[in-house]
Protein backbone atom coordinates (compact mmCIF):
# COMPACT_ATOMS: atom_id res chain seq x y z
CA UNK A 1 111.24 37.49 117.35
CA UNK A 2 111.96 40.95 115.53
CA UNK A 3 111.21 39.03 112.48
CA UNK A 4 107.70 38.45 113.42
CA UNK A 5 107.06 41.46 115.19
CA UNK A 6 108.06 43.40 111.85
CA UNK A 7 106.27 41.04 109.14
CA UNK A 8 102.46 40.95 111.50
CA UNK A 9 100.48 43.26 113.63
CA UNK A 10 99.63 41.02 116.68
CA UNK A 11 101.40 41.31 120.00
CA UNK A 12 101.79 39.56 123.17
CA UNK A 13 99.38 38.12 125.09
CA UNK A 14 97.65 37.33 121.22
CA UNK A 15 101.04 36.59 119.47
CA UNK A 16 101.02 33.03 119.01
CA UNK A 17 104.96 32.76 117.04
CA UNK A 18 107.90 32.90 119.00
CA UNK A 19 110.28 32.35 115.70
CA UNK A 20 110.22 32.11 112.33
CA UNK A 21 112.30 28.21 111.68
CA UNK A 22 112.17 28.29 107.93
CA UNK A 23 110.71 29.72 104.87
CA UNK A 24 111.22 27.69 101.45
CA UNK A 25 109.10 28.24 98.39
CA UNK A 26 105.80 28.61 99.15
CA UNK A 27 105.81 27.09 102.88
CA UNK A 28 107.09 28.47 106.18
CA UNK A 29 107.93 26.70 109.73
CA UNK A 30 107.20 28.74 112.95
CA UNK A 31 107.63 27.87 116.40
CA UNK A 32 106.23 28.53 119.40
CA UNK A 33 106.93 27.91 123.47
CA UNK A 34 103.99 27.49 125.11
CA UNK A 35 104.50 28.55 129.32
CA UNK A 36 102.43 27.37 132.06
CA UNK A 37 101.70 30.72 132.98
CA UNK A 38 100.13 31.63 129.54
CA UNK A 39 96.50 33.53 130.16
CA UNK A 40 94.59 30.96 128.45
CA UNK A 41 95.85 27.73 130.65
CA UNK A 42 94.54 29.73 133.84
CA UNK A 43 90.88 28.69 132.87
CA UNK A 44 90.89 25.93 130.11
CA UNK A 45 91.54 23.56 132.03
CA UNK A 46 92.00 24.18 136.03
CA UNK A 47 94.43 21.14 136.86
CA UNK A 48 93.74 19.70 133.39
CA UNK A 49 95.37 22.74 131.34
CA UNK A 50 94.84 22.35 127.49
CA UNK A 51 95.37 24.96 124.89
CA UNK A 52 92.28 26.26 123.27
CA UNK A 53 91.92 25.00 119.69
CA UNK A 54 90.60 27.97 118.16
CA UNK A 55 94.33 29.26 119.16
CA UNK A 56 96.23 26.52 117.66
CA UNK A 57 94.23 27.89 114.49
CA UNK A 58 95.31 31.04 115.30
CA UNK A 59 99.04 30.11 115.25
CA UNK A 60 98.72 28.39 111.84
CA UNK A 61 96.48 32.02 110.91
CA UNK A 62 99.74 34.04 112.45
CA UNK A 63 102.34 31.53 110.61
CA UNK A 64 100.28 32.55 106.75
CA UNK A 65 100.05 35.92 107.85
CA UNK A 66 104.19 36.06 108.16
CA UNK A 67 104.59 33.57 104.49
CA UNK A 68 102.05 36.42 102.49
CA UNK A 69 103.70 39.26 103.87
CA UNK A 70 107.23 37.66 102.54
CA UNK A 71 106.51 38.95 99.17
CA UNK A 72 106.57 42.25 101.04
CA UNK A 73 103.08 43.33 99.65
CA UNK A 74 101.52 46.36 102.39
CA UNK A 75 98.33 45.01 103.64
CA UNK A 76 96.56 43.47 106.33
CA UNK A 77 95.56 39.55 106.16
CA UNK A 78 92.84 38.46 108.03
CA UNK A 79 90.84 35.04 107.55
CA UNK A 80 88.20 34.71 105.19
CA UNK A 81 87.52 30.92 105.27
CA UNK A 82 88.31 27.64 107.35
CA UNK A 83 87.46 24.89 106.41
CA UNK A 84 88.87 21.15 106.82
CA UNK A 85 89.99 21.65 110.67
CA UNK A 86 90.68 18.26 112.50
CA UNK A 87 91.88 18.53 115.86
CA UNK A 88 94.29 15.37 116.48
CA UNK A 89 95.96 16.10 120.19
CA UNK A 90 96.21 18.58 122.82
CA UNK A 91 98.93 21.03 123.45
CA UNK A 92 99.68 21.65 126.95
CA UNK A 93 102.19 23.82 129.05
CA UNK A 94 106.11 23.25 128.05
CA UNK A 95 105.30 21.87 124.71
CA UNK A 96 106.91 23.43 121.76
CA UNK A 97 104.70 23.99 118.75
CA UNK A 98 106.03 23.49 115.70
CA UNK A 99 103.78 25.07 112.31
CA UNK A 100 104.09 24.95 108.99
CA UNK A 101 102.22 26.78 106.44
CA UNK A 102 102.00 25.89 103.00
CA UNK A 103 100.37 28.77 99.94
CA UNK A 104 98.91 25.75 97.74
CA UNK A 105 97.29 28.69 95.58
CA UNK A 106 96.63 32.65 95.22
CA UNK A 107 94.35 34.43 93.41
CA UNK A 108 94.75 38.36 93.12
CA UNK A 109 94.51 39.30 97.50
CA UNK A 110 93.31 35.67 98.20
CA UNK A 111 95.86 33.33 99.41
CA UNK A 112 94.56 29.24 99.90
CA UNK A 113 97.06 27.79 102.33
CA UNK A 114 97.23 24.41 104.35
CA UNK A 115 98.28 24.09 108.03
CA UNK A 116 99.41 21.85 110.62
CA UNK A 117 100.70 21.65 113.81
CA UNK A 118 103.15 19.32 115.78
CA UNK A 119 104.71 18.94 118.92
CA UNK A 120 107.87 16.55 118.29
CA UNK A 121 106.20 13.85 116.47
CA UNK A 122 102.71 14.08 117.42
CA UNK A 123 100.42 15.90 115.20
CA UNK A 124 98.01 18.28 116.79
CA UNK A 125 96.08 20.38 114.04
CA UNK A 126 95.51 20.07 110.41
CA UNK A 127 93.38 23.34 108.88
CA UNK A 128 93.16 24.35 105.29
CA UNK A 129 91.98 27.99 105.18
CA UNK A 130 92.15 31.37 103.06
CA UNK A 131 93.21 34.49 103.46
CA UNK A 132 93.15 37.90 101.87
CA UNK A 133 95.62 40.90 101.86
CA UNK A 134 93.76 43.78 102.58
CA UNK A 135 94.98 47.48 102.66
CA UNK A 136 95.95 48.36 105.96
CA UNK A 137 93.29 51.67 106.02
CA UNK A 138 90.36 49.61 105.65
């Protein structure tokens, strides 16, 4: 966890990384514990709890933000572009997340990178988005 906490800026209840599992190359595998007594379960779904999907993009957003910030460049990335984004499953309370992030590209600050999400064998998200590194005073 001191690993993420030192390579991005978000922090609990909006941290969606519990642990960085590998980084090779240009890809990186994050996981993630999700607890029935998360915030967002409490009202999406009552008795039906499902995790929000714009948050399982946020974990694959979280996961490139750790993989550009391994060249140790300062900056700030934040999400210019999504695009691509099929939702395939749910994730629910006591499932384990599992994210990899893949840079298929870079351009100066812009970073094109390709997501998905699993728990055990199911897959749950597939995004492709972009990024840029922006100087932390702006």
């Amino acid at each position: 966890m001191e690993e993420v906490l030192a390579a991005i800026p978000q922090r609990p209840p909006f941290l969606f990384v519990d642990k960085i599992i590998s980084r090779e190359g240009n890809s990186i595998t994050t996981q993630r514990t999700l607890r029935e007594d998360e915030y967002f379960f409490q009202g999406h779904f009552p008795g039906n709890p499902i995790m929000p999907g714009v948050l399982l993009c946020e974990a694959c957003f979280q996961t490139g933000a750790i993989l550009m910030r391994a060249g140790q460049q300062p900056g700030l990335g934040v999400v210019t572009r999504i695009k691509d984004t099929k939702f395939k499953n749910f994730a629910r309370p006591g499932d384990t997340l599992i994210i990899k992030v893949t840079l298929d590209d870079q351009v100066d600050n812009a970073y094109y990178m390709s997501g998905t999400v699993f728990v055990g064998e199911k897959l749950i998200l597939k995004i492709i988005f972009q990024a840029a590194l922006l100087p932390k005073d702006m």
